[in-house]
PDB file of N, CA and C in Angstrom:
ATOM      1  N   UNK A   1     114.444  88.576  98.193  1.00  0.00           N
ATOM      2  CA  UNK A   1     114.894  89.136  99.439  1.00  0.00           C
ATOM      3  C   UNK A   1     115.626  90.434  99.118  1.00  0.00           C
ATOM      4  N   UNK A   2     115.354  91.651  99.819  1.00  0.00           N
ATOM      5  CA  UNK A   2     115.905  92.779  99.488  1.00  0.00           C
ATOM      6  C   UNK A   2     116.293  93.010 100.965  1.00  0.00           C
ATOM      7  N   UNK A   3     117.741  93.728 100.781  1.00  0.00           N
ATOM      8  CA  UNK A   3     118.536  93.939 101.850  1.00  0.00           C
ATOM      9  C   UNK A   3     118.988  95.799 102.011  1.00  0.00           C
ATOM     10  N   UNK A   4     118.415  96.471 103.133  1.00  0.00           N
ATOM     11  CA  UNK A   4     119.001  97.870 103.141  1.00  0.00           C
ATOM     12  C   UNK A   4     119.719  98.435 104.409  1.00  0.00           C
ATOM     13  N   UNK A   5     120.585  99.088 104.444  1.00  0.00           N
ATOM     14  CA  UNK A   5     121.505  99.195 105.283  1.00  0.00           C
ATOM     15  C   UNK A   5     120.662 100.199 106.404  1.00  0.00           C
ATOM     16  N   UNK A   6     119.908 100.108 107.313  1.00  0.00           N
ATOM     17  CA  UNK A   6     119.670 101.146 108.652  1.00  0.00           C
ATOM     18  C   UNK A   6     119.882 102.363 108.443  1.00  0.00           C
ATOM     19  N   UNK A   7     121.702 102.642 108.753  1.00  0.00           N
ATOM     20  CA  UNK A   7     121.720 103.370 109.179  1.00  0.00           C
ATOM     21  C   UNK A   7     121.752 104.818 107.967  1.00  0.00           C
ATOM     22  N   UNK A   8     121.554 103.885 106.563  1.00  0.00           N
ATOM     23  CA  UNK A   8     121.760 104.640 105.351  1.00  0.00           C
ATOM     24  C   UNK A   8     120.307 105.568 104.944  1.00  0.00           C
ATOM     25  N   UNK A   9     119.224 104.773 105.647  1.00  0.00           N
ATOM     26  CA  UNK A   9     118.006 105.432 106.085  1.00  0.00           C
ATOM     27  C   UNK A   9     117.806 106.890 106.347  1.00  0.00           C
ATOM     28  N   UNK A  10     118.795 107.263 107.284  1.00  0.00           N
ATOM     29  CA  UNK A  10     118.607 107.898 108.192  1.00  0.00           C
ATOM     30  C   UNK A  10     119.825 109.146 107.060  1.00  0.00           C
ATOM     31  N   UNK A  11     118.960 110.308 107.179  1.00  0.00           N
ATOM     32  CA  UNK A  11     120.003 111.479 107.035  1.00  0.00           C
ATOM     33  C   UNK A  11     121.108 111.605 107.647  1.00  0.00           C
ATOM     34  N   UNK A  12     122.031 112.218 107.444  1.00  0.00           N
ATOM     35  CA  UNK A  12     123.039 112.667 108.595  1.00  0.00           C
ATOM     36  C   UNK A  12     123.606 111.960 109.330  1.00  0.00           C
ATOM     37  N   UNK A  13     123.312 110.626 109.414  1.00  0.00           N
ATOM     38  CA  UNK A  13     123.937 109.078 110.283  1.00  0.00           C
ATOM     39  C   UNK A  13     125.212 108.746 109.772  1.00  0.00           C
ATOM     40  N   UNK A  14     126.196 109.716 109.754  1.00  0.00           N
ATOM     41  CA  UNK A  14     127.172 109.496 109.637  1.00  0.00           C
ATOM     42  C   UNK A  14     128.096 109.382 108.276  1.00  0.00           C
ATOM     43  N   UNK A  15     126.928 109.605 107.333  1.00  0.00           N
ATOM     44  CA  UNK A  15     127.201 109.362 105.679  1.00  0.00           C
ATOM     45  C   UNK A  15     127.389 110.961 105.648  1.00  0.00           C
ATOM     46  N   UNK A  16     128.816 111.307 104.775  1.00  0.00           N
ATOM     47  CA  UNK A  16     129.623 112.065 104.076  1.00  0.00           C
ATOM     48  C   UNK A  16     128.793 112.145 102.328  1.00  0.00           C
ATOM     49  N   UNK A  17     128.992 112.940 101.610  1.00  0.00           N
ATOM     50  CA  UNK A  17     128.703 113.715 100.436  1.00  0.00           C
ATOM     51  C   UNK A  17     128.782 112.443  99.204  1.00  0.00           C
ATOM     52  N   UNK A  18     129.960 111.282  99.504  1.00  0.00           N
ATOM     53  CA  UNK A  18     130.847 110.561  98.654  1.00  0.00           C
ATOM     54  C   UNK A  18     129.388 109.157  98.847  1.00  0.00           C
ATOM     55  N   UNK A  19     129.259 108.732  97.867  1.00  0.00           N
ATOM     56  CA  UNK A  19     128.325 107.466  97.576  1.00  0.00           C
ATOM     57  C   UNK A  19     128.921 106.269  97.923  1.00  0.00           C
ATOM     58  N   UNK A  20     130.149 106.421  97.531  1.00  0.00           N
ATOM     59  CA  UNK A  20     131.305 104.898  98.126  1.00  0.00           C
ATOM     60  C   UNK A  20     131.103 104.644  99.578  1.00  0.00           C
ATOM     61  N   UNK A  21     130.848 105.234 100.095  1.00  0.00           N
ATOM     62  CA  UNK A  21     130.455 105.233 101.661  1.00  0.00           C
ATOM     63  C   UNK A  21     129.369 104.243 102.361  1.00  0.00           C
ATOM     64  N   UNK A  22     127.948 104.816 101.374  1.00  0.00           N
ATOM     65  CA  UNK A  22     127.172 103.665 101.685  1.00  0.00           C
ATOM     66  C   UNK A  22     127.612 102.365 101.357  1.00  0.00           C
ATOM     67  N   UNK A  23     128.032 102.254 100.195  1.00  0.00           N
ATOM     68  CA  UNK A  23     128.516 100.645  99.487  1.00  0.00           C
ATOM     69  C   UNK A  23     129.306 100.274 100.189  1.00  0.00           C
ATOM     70  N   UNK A  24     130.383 100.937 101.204  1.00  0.00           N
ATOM     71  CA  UNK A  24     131.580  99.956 101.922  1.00  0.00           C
ATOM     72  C   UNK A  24     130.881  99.771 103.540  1.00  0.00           C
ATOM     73  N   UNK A  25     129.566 100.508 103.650  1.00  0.00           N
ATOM     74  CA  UNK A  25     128.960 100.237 105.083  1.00  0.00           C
ATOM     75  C   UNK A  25     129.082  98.388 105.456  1.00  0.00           C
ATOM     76  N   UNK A  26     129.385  97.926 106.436  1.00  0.00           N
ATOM     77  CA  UNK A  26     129.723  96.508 107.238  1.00  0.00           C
ATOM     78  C   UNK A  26     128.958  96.512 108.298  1.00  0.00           C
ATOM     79  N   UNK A  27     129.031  97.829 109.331  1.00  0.00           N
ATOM     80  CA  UNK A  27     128.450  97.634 110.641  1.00  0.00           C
ATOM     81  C   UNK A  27     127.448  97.898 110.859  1.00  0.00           C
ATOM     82  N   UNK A  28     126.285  97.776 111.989  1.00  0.00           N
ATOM     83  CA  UNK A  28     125.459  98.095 112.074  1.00  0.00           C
ATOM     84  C   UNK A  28     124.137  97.259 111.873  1.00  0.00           C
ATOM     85  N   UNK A  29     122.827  97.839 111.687  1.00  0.00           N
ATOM     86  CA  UNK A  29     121.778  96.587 111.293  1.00  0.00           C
ATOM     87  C   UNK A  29     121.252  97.164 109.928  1.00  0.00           C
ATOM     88  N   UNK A  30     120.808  96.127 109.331  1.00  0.00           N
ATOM     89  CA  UNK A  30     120.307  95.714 108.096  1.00  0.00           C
ATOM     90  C   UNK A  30     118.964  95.639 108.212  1.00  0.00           C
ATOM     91  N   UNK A  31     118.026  95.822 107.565  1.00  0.00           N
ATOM     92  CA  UNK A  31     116.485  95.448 107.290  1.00  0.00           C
ATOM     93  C   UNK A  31     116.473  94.624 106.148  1.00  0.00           C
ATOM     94  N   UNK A  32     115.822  93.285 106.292  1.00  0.00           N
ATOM     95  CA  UNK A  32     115.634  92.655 105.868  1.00  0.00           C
ATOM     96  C   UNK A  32     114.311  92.201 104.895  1.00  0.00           C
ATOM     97  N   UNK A  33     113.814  92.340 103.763  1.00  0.00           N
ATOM     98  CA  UNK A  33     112.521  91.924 103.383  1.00  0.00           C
ATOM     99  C   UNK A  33     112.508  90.573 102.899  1.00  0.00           C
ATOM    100  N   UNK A  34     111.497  90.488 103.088  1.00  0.00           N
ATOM    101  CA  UNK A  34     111.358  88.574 102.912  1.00  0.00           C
ATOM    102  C   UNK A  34     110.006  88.429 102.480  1.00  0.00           C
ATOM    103  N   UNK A  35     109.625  87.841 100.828  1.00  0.00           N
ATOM    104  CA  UNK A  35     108.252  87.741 100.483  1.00  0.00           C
ATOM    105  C   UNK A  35     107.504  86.948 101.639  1.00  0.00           C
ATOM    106  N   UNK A  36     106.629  86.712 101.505  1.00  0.00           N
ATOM    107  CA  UNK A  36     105.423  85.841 102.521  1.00  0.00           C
ATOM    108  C   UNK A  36     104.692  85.611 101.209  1.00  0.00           C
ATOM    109  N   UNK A  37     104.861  84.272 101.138  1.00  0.00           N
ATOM    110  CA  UNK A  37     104.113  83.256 100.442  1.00  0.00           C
ATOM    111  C   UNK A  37     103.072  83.002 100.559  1.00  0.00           C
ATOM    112  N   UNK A  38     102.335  82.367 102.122  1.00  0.00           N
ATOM    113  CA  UNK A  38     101.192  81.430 102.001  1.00  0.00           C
ATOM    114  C   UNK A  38     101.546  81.964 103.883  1.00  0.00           C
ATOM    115  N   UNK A  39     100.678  80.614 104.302  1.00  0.00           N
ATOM    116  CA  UNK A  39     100.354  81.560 105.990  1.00  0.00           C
ATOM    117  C   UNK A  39      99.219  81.674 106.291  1.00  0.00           C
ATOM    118  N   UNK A  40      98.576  81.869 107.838  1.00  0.00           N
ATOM    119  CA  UNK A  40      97.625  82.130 108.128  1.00  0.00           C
ATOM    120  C   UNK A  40      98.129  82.657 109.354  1.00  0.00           C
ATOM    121  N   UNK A  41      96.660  83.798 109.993  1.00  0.00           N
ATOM    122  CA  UNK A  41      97.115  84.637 111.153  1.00  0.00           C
ATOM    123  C   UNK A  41      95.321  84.934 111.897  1.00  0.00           C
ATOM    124  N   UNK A  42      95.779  84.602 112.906  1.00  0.00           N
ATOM    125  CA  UNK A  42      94.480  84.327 113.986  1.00  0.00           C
ATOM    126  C   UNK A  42      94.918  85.254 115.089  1.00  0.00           C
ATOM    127  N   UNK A  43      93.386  85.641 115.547  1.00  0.00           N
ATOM    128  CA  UNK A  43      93.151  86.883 116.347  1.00  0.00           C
ATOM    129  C   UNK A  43      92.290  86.373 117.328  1.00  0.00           C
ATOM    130  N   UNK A  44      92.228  86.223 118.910  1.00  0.00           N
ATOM    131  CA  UNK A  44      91.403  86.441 120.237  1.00  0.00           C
ATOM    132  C   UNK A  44      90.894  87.327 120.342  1.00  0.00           C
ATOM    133  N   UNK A  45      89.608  87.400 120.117  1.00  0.00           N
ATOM    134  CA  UNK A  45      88.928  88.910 120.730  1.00  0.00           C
ATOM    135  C   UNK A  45      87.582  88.374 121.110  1.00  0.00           C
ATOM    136  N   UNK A  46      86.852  89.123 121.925  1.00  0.00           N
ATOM    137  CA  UNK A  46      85.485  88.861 122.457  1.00  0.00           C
ATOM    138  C   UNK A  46      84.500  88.101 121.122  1.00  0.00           C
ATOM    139  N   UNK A  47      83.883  86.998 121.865  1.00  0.00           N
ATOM    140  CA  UNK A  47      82.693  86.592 120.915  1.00  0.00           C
ATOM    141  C   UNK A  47      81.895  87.977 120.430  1.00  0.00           C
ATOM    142  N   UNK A  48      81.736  87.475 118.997  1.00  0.00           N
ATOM    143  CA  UNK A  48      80.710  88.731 118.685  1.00  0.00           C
ATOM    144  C   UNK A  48      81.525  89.813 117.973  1.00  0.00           C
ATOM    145  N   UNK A  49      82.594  89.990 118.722  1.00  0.00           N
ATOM    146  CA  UNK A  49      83.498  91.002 117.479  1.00  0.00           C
ATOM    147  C   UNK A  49      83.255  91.059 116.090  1.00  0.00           C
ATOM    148  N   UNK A  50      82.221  92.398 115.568  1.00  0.00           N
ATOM    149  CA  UNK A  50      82.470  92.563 114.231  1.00  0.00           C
ATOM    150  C   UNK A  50      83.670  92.425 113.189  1.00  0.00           C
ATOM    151  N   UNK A  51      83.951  92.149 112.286  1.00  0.00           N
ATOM    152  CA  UNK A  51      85.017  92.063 111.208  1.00  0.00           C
ATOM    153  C   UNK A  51      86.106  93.487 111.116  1.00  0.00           C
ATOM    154  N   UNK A  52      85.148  94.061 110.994  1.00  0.00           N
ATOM    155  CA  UNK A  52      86.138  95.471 111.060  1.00  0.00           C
ATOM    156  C   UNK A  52      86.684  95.979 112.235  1.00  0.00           C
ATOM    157  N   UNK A  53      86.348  95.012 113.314  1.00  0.00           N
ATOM    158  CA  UNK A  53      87.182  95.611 114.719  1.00  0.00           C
ATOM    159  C   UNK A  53      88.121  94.493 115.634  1.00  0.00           C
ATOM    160  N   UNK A  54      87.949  93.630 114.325  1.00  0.00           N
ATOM    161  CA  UNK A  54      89.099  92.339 115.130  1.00  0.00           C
ATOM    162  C   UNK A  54      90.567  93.209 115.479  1.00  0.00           C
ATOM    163  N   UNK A  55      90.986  93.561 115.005  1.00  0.00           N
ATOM    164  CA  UNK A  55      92.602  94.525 115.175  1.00  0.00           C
ATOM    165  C   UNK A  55      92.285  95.345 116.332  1.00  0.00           C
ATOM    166  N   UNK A  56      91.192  96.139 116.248  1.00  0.00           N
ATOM    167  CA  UNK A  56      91.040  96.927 117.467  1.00  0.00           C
ATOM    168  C   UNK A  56      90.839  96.226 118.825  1.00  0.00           C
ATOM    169  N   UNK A  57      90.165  95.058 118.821  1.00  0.00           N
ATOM    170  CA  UNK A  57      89.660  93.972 119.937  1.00  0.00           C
ATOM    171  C   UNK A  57      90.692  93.111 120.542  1.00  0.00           C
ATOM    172  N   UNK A  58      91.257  92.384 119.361  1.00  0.00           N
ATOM    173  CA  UNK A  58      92.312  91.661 119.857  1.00  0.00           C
ATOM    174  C   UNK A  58      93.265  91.593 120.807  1.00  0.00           C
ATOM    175  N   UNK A  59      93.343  90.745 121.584  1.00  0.00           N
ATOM    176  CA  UNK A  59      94.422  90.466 123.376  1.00  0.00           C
ATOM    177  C   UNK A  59      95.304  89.757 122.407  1.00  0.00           C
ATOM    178  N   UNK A  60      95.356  88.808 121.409  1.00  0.00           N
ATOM    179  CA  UNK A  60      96.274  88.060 121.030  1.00  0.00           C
ATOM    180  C   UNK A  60      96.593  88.025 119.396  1.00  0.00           C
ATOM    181  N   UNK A  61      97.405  87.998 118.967  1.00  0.00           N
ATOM    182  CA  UNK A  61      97.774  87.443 117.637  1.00  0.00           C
ATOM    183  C   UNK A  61      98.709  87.275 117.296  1.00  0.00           C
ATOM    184  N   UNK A  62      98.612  86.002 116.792  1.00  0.00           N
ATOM    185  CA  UNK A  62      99.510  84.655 116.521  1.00  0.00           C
ATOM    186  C   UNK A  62      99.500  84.387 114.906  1.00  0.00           C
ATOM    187  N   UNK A  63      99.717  83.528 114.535  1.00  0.00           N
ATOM    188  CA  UNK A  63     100.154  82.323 113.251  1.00  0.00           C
ATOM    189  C   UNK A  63     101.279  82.070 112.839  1.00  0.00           C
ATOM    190  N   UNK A  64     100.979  82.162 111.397  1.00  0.00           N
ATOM    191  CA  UNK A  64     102.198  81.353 110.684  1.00  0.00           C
ATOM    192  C   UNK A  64     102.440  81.679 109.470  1.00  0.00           C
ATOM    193  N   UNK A  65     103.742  82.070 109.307  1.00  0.00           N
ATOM    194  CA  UNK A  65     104.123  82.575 107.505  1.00  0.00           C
ATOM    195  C   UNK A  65     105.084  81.823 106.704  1.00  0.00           C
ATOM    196  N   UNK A  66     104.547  81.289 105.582  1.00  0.00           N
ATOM    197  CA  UNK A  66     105.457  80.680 104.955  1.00  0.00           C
ATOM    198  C   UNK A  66     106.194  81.908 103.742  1.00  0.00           C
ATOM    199  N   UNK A  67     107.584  81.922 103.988  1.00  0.00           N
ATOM    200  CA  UNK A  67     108.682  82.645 103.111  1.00  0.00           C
ATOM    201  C   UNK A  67     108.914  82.095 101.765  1.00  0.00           C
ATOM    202  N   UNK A  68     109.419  83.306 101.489  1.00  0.00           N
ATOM    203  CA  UNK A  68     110.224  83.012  99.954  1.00  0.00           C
ATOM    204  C   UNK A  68     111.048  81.810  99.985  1.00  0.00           C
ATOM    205  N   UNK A  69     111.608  81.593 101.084  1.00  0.00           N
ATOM    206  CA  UNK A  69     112.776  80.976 101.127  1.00  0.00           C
ATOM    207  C   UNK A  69     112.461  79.297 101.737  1.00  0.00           C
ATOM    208  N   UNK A  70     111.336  79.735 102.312  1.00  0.00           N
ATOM    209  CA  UNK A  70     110.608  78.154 102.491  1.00  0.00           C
ATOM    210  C   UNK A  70     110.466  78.292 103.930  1.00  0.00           C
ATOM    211  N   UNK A  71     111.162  78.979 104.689  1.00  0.00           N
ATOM    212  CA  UNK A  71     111.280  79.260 105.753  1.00  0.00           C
ATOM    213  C   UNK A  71     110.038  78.999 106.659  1.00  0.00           C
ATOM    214  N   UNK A  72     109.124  78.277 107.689  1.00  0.00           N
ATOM    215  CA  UNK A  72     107.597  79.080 108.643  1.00  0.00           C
ATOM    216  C   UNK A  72     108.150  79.513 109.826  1.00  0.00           C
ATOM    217  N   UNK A  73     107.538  80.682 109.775  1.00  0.00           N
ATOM    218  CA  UNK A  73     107.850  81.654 110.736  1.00  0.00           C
ATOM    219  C   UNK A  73     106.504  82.444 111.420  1.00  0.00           C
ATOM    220  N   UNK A  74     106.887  81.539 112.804  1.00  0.00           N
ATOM    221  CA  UNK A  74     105.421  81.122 114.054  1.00  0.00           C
ATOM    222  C   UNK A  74     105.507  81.999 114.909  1.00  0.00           C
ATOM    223  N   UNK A  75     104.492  83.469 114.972  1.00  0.00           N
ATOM    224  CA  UNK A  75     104.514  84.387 116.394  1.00  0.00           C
ATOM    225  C   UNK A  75     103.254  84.359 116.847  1.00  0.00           C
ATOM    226  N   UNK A  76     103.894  85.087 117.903  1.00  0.00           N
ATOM    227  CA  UNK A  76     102.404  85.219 118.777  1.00  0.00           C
ATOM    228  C   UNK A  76     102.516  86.529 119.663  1.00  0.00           C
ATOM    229  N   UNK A  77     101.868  87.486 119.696  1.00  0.00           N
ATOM    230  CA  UNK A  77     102.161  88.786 120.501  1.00  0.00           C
ATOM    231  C   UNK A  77     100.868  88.699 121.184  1.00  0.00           C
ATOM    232  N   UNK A  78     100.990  89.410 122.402  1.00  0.00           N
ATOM    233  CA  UNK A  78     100.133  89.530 123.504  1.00  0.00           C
ATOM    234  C   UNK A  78      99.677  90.906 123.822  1.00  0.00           C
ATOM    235  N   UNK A  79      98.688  91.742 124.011  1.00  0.00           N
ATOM    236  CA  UNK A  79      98.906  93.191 124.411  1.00  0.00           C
ATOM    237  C   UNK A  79      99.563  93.367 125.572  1.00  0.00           C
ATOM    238  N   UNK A  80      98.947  92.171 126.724  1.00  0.00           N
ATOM    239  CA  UNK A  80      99.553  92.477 127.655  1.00  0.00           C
ATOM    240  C   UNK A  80     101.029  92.029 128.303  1.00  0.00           C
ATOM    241  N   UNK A  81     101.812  91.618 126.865  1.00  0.00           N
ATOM    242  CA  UNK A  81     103.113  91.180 127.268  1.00  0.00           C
ATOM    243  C   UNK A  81     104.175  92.321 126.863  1.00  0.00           C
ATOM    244  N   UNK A  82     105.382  92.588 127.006  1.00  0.00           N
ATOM    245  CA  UNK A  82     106.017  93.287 126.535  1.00  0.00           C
ATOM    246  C   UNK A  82     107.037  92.514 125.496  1.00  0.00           C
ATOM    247  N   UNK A  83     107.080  92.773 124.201  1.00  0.00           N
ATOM    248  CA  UNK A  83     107.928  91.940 123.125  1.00  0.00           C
ATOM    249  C   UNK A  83     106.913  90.576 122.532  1.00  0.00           C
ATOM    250  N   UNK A  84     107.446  89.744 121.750  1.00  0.00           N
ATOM    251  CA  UNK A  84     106.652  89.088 121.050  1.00  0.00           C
ATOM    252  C   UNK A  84     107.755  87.573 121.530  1.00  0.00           C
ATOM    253  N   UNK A  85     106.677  86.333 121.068  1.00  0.00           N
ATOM    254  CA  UNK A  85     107.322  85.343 120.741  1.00  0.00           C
ATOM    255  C   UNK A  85     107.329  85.056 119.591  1.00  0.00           C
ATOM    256  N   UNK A  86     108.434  84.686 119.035  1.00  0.00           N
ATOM    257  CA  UNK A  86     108.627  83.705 117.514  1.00  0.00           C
ATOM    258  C   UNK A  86     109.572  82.926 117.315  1.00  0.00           C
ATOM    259  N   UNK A  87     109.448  82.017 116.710  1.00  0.00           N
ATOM    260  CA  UNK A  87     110.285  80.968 116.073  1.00  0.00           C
ATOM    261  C   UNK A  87     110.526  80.336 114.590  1.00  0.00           C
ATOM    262  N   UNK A  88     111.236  80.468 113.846  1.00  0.00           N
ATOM    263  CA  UNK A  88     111.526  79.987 112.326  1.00  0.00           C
ATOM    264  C   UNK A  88     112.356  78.722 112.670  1.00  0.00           C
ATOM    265  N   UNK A  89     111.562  77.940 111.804  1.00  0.00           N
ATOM    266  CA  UNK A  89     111.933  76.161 111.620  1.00  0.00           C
ATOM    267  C   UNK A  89     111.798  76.377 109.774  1.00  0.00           C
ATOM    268  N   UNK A  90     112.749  75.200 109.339  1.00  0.00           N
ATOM    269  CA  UNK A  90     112.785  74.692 108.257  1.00  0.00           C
ATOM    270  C   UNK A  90     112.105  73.313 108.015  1.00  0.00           C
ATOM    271  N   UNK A  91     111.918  73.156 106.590  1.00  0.00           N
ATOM    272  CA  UNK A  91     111.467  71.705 106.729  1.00  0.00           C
ATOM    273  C   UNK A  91     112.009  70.666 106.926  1.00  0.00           C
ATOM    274  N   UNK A  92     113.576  70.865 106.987  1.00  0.00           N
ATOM    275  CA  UNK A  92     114.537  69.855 107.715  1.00  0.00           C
ATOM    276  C   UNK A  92     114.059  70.012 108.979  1.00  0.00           C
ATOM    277  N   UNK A  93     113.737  70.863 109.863  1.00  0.00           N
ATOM    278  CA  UNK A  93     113.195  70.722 111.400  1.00  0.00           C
ATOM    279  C   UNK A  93     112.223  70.436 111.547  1.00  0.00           C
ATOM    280  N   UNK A  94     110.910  69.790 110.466  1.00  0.00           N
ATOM    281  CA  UNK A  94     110.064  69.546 110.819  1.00  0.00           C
ATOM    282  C   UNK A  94     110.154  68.105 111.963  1.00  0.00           C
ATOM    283  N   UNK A  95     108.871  67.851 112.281  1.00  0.00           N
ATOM    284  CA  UNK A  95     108.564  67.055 113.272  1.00  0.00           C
ATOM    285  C   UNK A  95     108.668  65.908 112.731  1.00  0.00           C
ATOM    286  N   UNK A  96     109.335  64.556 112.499  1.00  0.00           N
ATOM    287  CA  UNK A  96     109.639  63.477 111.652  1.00  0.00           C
ATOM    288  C   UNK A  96     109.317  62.382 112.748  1.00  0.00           C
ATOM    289  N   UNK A  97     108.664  62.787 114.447  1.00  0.00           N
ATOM    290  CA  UNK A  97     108.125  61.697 115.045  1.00  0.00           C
ATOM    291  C   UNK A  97     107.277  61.097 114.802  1.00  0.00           C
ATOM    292  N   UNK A  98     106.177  59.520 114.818  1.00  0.00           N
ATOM    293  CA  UNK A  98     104.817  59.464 114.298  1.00  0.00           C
ATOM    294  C   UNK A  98     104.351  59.947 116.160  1.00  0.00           C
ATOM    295  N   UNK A  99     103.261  59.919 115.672  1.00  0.00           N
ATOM    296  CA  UNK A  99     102.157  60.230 117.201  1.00  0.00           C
ATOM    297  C   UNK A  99     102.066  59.088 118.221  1.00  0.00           C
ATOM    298  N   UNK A 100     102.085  59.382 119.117  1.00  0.00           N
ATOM    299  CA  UNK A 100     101.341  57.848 119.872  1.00  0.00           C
ATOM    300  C   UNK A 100     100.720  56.660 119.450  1.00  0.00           C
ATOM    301  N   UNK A 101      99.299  57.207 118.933  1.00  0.00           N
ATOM    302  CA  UNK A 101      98.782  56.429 118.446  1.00  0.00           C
ATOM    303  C   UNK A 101      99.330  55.460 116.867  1.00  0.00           C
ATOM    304  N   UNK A 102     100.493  55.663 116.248  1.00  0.00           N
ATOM    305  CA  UNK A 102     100.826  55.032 115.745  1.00  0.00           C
ATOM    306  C   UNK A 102     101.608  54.048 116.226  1.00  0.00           C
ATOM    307  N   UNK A 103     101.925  53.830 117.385  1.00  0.00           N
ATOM    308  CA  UNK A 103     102.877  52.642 118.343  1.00  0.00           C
ATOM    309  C   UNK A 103     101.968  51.560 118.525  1.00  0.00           C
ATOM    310  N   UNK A 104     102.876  50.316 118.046  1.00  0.00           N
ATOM    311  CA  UNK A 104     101.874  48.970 118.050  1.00  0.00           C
ATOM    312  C   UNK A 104     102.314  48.389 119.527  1.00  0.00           C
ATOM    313  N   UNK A 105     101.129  47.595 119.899  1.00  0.00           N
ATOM    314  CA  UNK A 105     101.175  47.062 121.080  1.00  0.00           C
ATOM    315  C   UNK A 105     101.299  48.099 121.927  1.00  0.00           C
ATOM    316  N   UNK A 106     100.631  48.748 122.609  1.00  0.00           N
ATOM    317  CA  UNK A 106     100.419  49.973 123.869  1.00  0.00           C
ATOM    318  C   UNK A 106      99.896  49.153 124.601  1.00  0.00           C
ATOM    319  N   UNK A 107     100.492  48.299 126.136  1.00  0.00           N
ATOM    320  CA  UNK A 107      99.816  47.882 126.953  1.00  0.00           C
ATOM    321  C   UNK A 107      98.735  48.518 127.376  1.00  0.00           C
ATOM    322  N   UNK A 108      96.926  48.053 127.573  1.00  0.00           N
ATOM    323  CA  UNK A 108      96.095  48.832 127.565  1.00  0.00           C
ATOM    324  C   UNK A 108      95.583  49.691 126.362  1.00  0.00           C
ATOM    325  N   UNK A 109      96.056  49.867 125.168  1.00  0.00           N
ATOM    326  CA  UNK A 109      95.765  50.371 124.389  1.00  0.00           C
ATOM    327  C   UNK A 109      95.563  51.936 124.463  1.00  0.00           C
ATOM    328  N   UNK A 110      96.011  52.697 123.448  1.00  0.00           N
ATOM    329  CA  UNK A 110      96.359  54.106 123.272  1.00  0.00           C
ATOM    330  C   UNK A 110      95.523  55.100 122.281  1.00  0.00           C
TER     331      UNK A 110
END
C-alpha cells in the first residue's frame, strides 16, 4: 500500500521552498494505492459486441477485486447514473448463513 499526500501533487498548493512541510502535512486527502490481487470485472453491452469495443459499448460495469489486504471490493457504474456504487466487505463479513435449502423439515418441502 503506498500512501501520497493530494495536495503535495499539485505545484504551488500551498507548499513553501522548505521539504519539512510536506512531511508535517495532516490535512486534506490522501491517495491511496492498493495492489489488486485476483478479481473479475463484467461488462453489458449489445449481443454481438466485438472484443475490442466492449469499453466503448458498455451501459454497465461491475465486479469484484480482491486486495492486498484481503479486502473484496464490489462496484458497479452505470453510464446513465451519476457516481458509482461500491462496497468493501472482509472475510469476517462474509455471509456465514446456510441457504434455504439446507433447513431440515420445510413444511412442503424447499
Amino acid at each position: 500500500m503506498k500512501r501520497r499526500n493530494v495536495q503535495a501533487a499539485f505545484v504551488g498548493e500551498g507548499l513553501g521552498a522548505g521539504g519539512d512541510e510536506v512531511d508535517s502535512m495532516v490535512e486534506g486527502d490522501e491517495a491511496v494505492d492498493i495492489e489488486v490481487t485476483g478479481g473479475k470485472l463484467m461488462a453489458v453491452v449489445p449481443a454481438g459486441t466485438p472484443d475490442d469495443q466492449i469499453f466503448d459499448s458498455a451501459t454497465t460495469v461491475g465486479g469484484e477485486l480482491i486486495l492486498e489486504n484481503g479486502v473484496r471490493l464490489s462496484f458497479e457504474i452505470n453510464t446513465e447514473a451519476t457516481g458509482a456504487q461500491f462496497l468493501a466487505t472482509t472475510t469476517d463479513d462474509a455471509d456465514t448463513h446456510p441457504g434455504l435449502s439446507s433447513l431440515p423439515d420445510v413444511p412442503g418441502g424447499a
